[in-house]
Protein backbone atom coordinates (compact mmCIF):
# COMPACT_ATOMS: atom_id res chain seq x y z
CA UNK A 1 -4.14 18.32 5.68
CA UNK A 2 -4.93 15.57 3.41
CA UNK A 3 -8.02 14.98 1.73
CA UNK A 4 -10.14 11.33 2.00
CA UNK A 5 -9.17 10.87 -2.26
CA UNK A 6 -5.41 10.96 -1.26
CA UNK A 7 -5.54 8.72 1.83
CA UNK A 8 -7.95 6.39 -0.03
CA UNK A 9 -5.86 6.05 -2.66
CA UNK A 10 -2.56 5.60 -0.82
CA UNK A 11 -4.84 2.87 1.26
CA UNK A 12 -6.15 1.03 -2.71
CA UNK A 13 -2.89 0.96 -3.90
CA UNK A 14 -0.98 -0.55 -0.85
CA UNK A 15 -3.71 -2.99 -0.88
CA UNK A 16 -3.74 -3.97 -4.34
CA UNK A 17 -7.18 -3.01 -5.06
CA UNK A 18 -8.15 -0.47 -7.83
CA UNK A 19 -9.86 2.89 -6.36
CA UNK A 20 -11.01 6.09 -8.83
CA UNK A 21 -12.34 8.73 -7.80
CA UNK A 22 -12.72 11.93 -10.33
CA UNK A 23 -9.12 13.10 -11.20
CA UNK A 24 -7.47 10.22 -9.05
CA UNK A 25 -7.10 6.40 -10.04
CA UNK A 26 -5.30 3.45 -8.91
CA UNK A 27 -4.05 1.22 -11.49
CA UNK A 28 -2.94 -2.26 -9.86
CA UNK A 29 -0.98 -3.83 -12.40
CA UNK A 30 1.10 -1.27 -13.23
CA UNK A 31 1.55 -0.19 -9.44
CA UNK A 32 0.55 3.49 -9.79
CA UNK A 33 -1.18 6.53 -8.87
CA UNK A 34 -2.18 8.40 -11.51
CA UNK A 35 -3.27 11.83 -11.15
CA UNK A 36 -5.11 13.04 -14.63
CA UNK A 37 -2.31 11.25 -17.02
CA UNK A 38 0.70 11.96 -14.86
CA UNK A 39 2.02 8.80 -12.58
CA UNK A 40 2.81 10.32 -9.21
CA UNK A 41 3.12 7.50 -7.51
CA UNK A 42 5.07 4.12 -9.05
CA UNK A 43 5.96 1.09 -7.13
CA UNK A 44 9.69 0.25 -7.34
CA UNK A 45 12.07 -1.89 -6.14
CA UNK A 46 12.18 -1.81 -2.77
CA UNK A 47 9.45 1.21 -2.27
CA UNK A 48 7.17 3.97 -4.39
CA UNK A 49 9.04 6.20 -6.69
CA UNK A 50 7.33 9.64 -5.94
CA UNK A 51 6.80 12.60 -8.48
CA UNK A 52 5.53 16.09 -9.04
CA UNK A 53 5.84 15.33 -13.28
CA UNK A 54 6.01 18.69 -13.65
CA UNK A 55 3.08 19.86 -12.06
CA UNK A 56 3.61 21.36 -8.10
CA UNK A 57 0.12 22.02 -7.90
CA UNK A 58 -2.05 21.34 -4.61
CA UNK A 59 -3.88 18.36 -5.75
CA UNK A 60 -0.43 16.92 -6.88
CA UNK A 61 0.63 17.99 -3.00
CA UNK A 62 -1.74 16.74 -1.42
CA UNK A 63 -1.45 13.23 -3.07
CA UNK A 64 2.08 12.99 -2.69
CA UNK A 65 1.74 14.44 1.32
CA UNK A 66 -0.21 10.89 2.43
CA UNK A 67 3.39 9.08 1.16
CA UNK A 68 5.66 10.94 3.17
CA UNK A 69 6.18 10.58 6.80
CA UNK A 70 6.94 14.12 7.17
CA UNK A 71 6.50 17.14 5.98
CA UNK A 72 5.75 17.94 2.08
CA UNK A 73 5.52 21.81 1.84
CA UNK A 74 6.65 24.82 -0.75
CA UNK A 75 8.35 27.73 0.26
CA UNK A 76 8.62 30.42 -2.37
CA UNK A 77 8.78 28.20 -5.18
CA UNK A 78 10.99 25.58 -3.64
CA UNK A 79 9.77 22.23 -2.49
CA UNK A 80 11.15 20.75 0.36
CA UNK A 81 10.54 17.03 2.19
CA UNK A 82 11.07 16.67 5.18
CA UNK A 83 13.34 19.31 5.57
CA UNK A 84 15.49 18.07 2.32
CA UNK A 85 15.25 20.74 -1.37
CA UNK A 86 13.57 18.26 -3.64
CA UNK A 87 13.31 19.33 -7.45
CA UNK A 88 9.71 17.35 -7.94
CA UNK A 89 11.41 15.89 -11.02
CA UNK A 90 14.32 13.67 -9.33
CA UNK A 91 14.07 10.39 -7.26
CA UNK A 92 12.30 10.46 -4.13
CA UNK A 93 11.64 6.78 -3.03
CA UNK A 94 9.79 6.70 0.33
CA UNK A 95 8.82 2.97 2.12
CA UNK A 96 5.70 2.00 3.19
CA UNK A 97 6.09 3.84 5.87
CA UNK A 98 6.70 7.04 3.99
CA UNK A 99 10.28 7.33 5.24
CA UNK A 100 12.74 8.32 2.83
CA UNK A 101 14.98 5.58 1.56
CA UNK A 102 16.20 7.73 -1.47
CA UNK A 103 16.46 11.71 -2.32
CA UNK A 104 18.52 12.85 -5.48
């Protein structure tokens, strides 16, 4: 389960409006979601470019779980969406409604 940080800041940055909170920040001109210095969430053509940057932690999970309409899970070091092998590192593009528009 998601925590209140990752929902707000899905919620700030689909809204346009800046949100920070500790480790977590919302910048609105650039369209991202910053997590300490990494950008795990970018707006893009067409939807938000989603990203471990390295660093499959649980925070990173848990702020990349609120984009995803399914599931976002590891299973012994492999991380799978919705079913799908994702390397963290490649494309992921999800909608607004977190459904997956493109997986490399």
């Amino acid at each position: 389960m998601s925590t209140k940080t990752a929902w707000r800041a899905r919620r700030a940055l689909l809204a346009g409006k800046p949100f920070r909170s500790d480790n977590t920040r919302v910048d609105i001109d650039e369209g991202v979601l910053w997590l300490y210095r990494s950008a795990v969430v970018r707006r893009v053509v067409g939807g938000w470019l989603l990203s471990t940057c390295g660093w499959p932690t649980n925070t990173t999970f848990d702020r990349l779980g609120v984009w995803v309409s399914g599931s976002l899970y590891r299973s012994r070091g492999v991380i799978y969406v919705c079913g799908h092998r994702w390397r963290g590192d490649t494309r992921l593009v999800v909608d607004d409604a977190g459904t997956i528009i493109q997986m490399d």
